[in-house]
Protein backbone atom coordinates (compact mmCIF):
# COMPACT_ATOMS: atom_id res chain seq x y z
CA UNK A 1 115.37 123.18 97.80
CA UNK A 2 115.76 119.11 98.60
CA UNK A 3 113.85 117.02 97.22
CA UNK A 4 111.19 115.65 99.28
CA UNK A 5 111.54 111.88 97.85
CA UNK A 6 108.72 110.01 100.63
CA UNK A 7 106.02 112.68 99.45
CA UNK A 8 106.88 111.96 95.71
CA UNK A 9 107.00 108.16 96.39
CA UNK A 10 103.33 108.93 97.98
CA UNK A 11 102.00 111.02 95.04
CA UNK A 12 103.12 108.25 92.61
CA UNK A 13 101.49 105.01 94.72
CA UNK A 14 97.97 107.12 95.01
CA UNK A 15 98.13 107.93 91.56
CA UNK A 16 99.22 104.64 90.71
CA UNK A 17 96.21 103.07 92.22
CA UNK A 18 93.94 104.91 90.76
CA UNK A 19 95.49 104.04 87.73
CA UNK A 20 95.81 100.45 88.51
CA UNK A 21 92.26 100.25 89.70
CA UNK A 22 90.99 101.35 86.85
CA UNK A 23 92.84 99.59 83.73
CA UNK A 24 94.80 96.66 85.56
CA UNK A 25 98.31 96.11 85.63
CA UNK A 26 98.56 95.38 81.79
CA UNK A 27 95.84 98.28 80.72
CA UNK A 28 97.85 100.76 83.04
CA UNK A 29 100.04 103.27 81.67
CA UNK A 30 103.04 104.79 83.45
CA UNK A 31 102.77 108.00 81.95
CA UNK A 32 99.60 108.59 83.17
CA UNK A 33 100.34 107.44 86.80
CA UNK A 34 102.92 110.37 85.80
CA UNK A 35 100.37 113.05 85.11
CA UNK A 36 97.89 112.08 87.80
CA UNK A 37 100.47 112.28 90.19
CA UNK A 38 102.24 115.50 88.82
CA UNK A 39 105.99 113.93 88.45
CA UNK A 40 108.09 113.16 85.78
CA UNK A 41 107.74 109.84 84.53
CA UNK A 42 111.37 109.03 85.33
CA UNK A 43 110.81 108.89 89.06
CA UNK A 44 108.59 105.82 88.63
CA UNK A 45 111.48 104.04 87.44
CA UNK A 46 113.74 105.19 89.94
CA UNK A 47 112.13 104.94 92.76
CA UNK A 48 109.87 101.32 91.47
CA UNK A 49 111.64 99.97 89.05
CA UNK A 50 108.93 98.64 86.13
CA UNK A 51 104.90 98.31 85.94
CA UNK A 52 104.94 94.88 87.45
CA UNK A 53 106.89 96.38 90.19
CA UNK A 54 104.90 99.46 90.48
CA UNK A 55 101.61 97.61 91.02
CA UNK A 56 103.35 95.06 93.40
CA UNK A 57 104.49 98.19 95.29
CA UNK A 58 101.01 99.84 95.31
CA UNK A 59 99.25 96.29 96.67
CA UNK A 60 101.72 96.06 99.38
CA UNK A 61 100.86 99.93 100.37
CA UNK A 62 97.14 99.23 100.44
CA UNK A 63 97.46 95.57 101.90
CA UNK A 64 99.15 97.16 104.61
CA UNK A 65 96.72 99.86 105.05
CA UNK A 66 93.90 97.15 105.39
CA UNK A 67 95.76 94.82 107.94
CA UNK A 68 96.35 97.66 109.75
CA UNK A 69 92.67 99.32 109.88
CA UNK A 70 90.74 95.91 110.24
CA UNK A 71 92.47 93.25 112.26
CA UNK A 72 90.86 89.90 113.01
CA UNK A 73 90.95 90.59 116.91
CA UNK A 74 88.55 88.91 119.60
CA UNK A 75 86.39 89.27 122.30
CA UNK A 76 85.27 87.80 125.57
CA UNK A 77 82.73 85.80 124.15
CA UNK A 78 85.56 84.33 121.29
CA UNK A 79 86.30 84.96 117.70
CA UNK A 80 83.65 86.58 115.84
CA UNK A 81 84.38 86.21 112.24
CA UNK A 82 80.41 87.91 111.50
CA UNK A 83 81.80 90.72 113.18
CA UNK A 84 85.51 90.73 111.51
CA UNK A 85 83.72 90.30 107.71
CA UNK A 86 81.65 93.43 108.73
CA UNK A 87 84.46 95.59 109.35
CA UNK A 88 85.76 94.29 105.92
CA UNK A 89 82.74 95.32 104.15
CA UNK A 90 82.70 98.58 105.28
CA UNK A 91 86.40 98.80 104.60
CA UNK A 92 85.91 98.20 100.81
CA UNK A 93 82.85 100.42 101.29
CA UNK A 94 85.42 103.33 102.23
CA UNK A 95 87.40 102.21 99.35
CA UNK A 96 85.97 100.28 96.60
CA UNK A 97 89.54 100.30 94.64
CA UNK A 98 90.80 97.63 96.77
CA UNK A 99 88.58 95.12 95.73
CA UNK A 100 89.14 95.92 91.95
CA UNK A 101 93.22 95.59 93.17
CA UNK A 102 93.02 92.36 94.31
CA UNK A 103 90.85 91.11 91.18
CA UNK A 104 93.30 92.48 88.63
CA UNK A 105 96.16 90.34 90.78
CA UNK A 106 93.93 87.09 90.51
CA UNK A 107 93.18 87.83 86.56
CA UNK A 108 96.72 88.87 85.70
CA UNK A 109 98.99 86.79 88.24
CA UNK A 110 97.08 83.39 88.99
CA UNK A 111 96.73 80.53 87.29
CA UNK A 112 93.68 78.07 86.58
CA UNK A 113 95.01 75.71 88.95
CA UNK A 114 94.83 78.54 91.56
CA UNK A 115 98.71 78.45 92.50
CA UNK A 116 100.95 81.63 92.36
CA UNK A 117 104.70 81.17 92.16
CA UNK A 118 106.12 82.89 95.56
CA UNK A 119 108.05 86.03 93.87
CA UNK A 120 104.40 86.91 91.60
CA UNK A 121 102.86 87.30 94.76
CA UNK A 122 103.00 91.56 96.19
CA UNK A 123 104.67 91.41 99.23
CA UNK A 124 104.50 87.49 99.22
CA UNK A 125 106.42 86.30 102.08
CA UNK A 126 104.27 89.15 104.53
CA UNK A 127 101.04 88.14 103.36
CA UNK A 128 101.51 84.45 104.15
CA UNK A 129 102.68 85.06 107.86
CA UNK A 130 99.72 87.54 108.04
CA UNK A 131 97.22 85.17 106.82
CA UNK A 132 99.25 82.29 108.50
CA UNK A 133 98.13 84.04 112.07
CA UNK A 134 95.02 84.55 111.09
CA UNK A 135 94.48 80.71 110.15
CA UNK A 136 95.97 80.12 113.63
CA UNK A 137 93.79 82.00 115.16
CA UNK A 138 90.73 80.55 113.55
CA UNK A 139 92.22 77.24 114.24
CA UNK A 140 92.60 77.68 117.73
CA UNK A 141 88.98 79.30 117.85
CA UNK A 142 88.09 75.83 116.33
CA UNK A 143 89.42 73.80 119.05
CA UNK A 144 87.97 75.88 121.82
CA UNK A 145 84.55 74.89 120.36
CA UNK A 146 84.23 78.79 119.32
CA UNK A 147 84.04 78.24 115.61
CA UNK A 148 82.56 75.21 113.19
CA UNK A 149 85.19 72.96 112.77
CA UNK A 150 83.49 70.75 109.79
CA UNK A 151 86.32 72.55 107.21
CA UNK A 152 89.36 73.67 108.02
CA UNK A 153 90.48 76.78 109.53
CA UNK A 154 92.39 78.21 106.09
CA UNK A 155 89.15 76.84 103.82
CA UNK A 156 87.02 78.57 106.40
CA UNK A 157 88.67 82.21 106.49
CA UNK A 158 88.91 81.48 102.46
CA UNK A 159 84.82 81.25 102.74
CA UNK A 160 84.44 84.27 104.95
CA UNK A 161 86.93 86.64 102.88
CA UNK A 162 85.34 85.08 99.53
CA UNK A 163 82.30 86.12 101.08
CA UNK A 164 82.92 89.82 101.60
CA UNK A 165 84.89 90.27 98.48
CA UNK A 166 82.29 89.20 95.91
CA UNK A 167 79.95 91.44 96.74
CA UNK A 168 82.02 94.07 95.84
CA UNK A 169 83.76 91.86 93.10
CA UNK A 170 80.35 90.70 91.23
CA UNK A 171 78.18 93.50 91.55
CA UNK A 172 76.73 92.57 88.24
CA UNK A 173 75.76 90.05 90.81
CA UNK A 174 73.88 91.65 93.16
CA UNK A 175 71.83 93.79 90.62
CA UNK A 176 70.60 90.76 89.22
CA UNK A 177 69.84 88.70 92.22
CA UNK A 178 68.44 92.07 94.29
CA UNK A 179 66.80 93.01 91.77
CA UNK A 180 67.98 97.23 92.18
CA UNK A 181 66.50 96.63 96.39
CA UNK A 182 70.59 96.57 97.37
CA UNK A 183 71.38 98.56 100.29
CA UNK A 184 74.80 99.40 101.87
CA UNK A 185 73.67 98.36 105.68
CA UNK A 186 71.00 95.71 104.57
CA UNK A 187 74.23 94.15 102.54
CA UNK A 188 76.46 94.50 105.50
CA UNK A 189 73.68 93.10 108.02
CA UNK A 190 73.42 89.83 105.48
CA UNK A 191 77.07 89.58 105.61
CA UNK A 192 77.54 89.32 108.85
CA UNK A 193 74.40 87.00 109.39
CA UNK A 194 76.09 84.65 106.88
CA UNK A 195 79.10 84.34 108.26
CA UNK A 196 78.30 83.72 111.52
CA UNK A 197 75.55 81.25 110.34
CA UNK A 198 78.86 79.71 107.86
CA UNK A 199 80.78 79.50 111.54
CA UNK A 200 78.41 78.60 114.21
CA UNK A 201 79.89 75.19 115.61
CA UNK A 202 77.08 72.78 115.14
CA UNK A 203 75.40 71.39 118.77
């Protein structure tokens, strides 16, 4: 019987982010990517090469998946980034691992300056064309008088992303502050107030 390599490549990234999610690139352990997934071991390497590449390959896959499901789109009435960061929240509502993804890449891969070296960065040279259109966008929102255009259009979408991800981020956070009153769709409703508060152009 062949092989069927794509559905073993597929076992391995789901395990892997499990995996990942969990322990972080340096806490994660191939063989137990292995045994979630139900492979040998040896088809990590082959197919990923190393950890490092294993977890780049896995935030790629699940970067993807998010571009794809929430894009920053428009409407008649203009860019609505309230609307945008509420799609985000409920998309790391649907799956909190993402969140916990991209905070073991900051941890493990940034620096305290805040600058990444191009090849440390999963799927580096498609995420900055991706976020590159989507500071375009913002930008042009800005000039149309759509958006606030006190800070500038990549500082902005930094604020509105920030935004959404710390809640899911710091929830140590929100139990403090709320006090154990946090709810999903009072969260998302505040969200989505805030930003478009953050991006009302100012009359």
């Amino acid at each position: 019987m062949a092989w069927d390599t794509a559905r073993t490549q597929q076992l391995l990234l789901d395990a892997a982010v499990e995996e990942f999610a969990e322990s972080g690139p340096d806490g994660a352990r191939i063989a137990r990517v292995a045994t979630r997934a139900g492979v040998n071991k040896e088809r990590i390497y082959q197919y990923f090469g190393n950890k490092e590449q294993l977890f780049s390959a896995v935030l790629a896959s699940e970067l993807g998946k998010l571009a794809e499901a929430v894009p920053l789109g428009g409407s008649e009435q203009g860019l609505d980034l309230g609307d945008y960061a509420g799609r985000v929240f409920d998309y790391h509502s649907a799956n909190p691992h993402f969140s916990r993804l991209l905070a073991w890449e900051g941890l493990q891969r940034g620096t305290v300056s805040g600058e990444l070296a191009a090849g440390e960065l999963a799927a580096g040279p498609e995420r900055t064309a991706h976020y590159g259109e989507k500071v375009a966008a913002v930008a042009a929102a800005q000039q149309a008088g759509e958006l606030a255009d006190e800070v500038d259009p990549g500082r902005l979408m930094f604020a509105v992303i920030g935004l959404v991800n710390a809640w899911f981020t710091l929830p140590q956070m929100v139990r403090l502050l709320l006090s154990g009153t946090t709810d999903p769709a009072t969260d998302r409703e505040a969200v989505v107030t805030l930003v478009r508060r953050l991006t009302k152009p100012v009359t």
